[in-house]
Protein backbone atom coordinates (compact mmCIF):
# COMPACT_ATOMS: atom_id res chain seq x y z
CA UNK A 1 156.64 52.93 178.30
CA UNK A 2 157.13 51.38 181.87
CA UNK A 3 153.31 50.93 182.37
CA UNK A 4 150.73 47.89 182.15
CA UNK A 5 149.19 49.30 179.25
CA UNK A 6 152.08 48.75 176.78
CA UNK A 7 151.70 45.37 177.72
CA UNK A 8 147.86 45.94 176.56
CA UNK A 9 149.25 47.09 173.10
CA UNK A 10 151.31 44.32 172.28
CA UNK A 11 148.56 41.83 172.73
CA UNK A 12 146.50 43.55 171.01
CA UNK A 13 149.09 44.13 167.98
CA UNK A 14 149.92 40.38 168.21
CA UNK A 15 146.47 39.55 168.30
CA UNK A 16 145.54 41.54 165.32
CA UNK A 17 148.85 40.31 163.36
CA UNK A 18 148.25 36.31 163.68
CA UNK A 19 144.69 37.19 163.15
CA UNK A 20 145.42 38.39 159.85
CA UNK A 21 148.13 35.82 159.04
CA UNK A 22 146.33 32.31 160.62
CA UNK A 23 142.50 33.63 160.99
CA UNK A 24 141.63 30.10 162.25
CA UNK A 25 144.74 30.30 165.36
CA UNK A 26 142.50 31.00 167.77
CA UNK A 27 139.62 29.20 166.99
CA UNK A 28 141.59 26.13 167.14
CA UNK A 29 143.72 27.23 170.22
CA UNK A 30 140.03 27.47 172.06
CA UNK A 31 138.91 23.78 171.38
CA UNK A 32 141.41 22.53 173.82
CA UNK A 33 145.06 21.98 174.86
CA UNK A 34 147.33 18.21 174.02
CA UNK A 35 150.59 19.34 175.44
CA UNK A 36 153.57 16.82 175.09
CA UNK A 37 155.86 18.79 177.48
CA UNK A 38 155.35 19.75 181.05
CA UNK A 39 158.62 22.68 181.64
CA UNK A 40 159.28 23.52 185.06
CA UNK A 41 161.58 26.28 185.04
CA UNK A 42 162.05 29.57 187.59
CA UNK A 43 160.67 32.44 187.39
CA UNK A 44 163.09 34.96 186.64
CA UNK A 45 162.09 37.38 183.69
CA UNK A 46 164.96 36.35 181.75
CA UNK A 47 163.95 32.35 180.93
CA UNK A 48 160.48 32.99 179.41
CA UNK A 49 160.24 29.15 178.23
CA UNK A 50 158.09 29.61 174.85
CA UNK A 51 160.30 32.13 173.33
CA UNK A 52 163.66 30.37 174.22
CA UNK A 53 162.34 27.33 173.05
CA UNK A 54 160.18 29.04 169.65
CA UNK A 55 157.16 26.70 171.10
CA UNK A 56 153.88 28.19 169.80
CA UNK A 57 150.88 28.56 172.46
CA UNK A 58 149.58 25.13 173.08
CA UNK A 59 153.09 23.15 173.11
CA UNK A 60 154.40 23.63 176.47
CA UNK A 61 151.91 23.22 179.79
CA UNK A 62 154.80 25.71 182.28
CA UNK A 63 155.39 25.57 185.47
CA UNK A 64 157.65 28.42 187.41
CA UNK A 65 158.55 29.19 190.32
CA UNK A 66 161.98 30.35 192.32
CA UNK A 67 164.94 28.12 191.47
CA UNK A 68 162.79 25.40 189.75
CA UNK A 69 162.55 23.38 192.66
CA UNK A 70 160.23 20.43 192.95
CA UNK A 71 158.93 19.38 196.50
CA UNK A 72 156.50 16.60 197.61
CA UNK A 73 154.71 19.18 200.18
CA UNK A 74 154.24 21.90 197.40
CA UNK A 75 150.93 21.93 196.71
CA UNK A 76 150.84 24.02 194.09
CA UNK A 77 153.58 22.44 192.02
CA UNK A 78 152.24 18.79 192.91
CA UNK A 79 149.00 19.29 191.56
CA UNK A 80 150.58 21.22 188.39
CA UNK A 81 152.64 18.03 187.56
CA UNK A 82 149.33 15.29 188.69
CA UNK A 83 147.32 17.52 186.13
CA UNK A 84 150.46 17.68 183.33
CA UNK A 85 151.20 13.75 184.19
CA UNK A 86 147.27 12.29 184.86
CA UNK A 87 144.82 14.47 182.66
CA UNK A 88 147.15 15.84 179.90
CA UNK A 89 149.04 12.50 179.77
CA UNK A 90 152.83 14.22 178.59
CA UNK A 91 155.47 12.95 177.22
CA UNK A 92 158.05 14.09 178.80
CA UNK A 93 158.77 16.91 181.35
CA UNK A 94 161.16 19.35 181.37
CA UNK A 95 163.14 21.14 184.48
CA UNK A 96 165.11 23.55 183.32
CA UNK A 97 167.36 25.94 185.29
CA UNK A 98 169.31 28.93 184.26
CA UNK A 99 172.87 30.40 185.18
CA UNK A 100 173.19 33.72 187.44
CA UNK A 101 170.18 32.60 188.89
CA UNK A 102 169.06 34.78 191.94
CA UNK A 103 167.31 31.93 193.89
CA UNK A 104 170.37 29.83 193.86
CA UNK A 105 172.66 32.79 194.55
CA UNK A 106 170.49 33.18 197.69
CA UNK A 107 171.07 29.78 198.74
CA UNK A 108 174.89 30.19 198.95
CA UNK A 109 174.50 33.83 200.68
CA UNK A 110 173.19 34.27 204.21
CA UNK A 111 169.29 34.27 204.55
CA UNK A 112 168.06 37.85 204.43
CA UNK A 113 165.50 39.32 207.17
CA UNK A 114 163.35 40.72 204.65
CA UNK A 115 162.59 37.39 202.60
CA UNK A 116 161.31 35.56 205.38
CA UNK A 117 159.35 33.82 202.56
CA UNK A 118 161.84 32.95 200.18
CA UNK A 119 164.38 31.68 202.58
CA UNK A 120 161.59 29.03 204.03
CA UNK A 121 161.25 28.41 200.14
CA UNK A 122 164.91 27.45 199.15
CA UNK A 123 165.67 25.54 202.65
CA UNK A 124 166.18 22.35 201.01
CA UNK A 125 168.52 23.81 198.45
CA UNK A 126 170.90 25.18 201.29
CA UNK A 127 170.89 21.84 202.35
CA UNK A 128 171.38 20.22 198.77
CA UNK A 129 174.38 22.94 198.70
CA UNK A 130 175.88 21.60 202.06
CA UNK A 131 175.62 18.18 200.31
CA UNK A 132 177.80 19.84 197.80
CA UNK A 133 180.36 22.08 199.97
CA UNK A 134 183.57 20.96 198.69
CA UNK A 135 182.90 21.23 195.14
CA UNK A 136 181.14 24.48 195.22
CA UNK A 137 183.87 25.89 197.83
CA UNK A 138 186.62 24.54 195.56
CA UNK A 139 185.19 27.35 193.03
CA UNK A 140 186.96 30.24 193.81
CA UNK A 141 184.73 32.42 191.50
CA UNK A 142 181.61 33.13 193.21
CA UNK A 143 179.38 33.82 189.76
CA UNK A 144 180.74 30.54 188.72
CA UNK A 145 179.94 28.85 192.19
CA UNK A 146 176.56 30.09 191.29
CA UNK A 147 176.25 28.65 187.93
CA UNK A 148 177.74 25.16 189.09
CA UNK A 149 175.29 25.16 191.68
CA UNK A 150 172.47 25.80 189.30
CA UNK A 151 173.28 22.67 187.46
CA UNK A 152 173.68 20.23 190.43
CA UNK A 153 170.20 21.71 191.16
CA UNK A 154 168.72 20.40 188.10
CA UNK A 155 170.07 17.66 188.73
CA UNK A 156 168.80 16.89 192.13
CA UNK A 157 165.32 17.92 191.32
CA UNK A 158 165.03 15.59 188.39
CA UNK A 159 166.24 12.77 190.62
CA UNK A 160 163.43 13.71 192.86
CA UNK A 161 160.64 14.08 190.20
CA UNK A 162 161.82 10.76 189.33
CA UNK A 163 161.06 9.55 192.46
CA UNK A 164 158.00 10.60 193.11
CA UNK A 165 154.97 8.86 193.40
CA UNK A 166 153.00 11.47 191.36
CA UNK A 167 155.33 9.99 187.98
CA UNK A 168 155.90 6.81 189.02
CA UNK A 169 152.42 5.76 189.19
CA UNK A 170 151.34 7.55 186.11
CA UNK A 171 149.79 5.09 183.18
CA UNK A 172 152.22 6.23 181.13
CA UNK A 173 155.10 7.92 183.08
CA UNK A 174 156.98 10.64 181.32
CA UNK A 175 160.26 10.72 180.58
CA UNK A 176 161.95 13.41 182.57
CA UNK A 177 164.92 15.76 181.75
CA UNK A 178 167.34 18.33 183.16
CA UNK A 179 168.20 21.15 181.75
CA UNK A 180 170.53 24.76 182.19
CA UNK A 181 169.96 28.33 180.13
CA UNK A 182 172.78 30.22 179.47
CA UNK A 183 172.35 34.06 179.54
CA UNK A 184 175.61 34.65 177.82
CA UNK A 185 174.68 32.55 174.47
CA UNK A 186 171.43 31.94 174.76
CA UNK A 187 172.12 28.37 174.92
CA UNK A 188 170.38 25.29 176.42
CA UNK A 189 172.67 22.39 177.74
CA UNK A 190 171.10 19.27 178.39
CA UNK A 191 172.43 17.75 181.92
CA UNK A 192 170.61 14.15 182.02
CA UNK A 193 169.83 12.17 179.30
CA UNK A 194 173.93 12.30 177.82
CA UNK A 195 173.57 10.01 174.82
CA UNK A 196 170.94 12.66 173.31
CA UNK A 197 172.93 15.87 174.49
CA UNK A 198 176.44 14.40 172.52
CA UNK A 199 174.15 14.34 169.22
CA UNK A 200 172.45 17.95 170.22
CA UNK A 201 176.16 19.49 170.76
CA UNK A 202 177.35 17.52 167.64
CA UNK A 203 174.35 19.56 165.69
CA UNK A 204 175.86 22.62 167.21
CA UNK A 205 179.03 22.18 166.09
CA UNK A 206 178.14 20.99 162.13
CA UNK A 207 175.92 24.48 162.13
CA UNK A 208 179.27 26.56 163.11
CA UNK A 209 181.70 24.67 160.66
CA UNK A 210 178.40 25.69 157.63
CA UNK A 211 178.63 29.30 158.67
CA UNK A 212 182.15 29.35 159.08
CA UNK A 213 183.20 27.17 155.53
């Protein structure tokens, strides 16, 4: 059913279900929020953060928007990350990307007349991807240009959340990370923070050799 009110149903079948299984969930999910993680990650359908994470309502305070991009004059993304970083005091803050993402594809095609919008939204990434031109144009494969691109993305906007004033000058600044979603696997790859993402790909690989053996 391709309609808002299958959407209806399933809340109120997963109301009703961890009603009956944890009658005092939403009680306690009323009396307030403690968030450790602050996930900035795009909008696209495909990365909904809580369910490729398994984070239960009240773990994750998300942030989304096109290509995951963080910028100083962004209002709206600036006073999501003051309120995460200030009021909600996190630990740690999350930007996660995604391959065969549309925003970033966008970046590396020509700006189109009918997202006037969205091309004043991604400017700085066409400039991050000039920054980048001979590594991106020494991929011959496009999809993979796009995926590559994706990453250095990440990776540029959690140099700039870094940066900013907004976590700098926090009491307790967060610790902040970059992350890609693979489609294919399912799969999150860490891109920052290498020390931890060598034990994380070490855990991968002792789960395959247990199924395998």
């Amino acid at each position: 059913m391709n309609h808002p009110k299958r959407l209806l149903l399933s809340n109120l079948a997963w109301s009703q279900e961890v009603s009956t299984r944890e009658p005092e969930f939403f009680s306690e999910l009323a009396r307030g929020q403690q968030p450790r993680f602050l996930w900035i990650g795009c909008s696209d359908s495909r990365v909904p953060a809580e369910r490729i994470t398994n984070a239960q309502p009240g773990e994750l305070f998300v942030h989304r928007n096109i290509a995951n991009l963080y910028t100083s004059d962004d209002g709206n993304t600036s006073s999501v990350i003051e309120y995460a970083v200030h009021a909600l005091k996190v630990e740690h803050v999350i930007i996660c990307g995604h391959h065969h993402c549309g925003g970033v594809r966008a970046a590396l095609s020509p700006p189109s007349d009918a997202l006037p919008i969205v091309n004043r939204r991604i400017a700085g990434l066409r400039e991050l991807a000039g920054r980048h031109r001979d590594e991106l144009h020494a991929i011959a494969d496009f999809d993979e240009r796009v995926d590559r691109f994706a990453e250095l993305n990440v990776i540029e906007q959690v140099r700039l959340l870094r940066e900013s004033p907004i976590v700098r000058r926090a009491p307790r600044p967060p610790q902040v990370h970059g992350w890609i979603f693979g489609l294919r696997a399912g799969l999150i790859t860490q891109l920052t923070d290498m020390d931890e993402a060598r034990d994380i790909a070490g855990m991968h690989a002792e789960a395959h050799q247990s199924v395998a053996a």
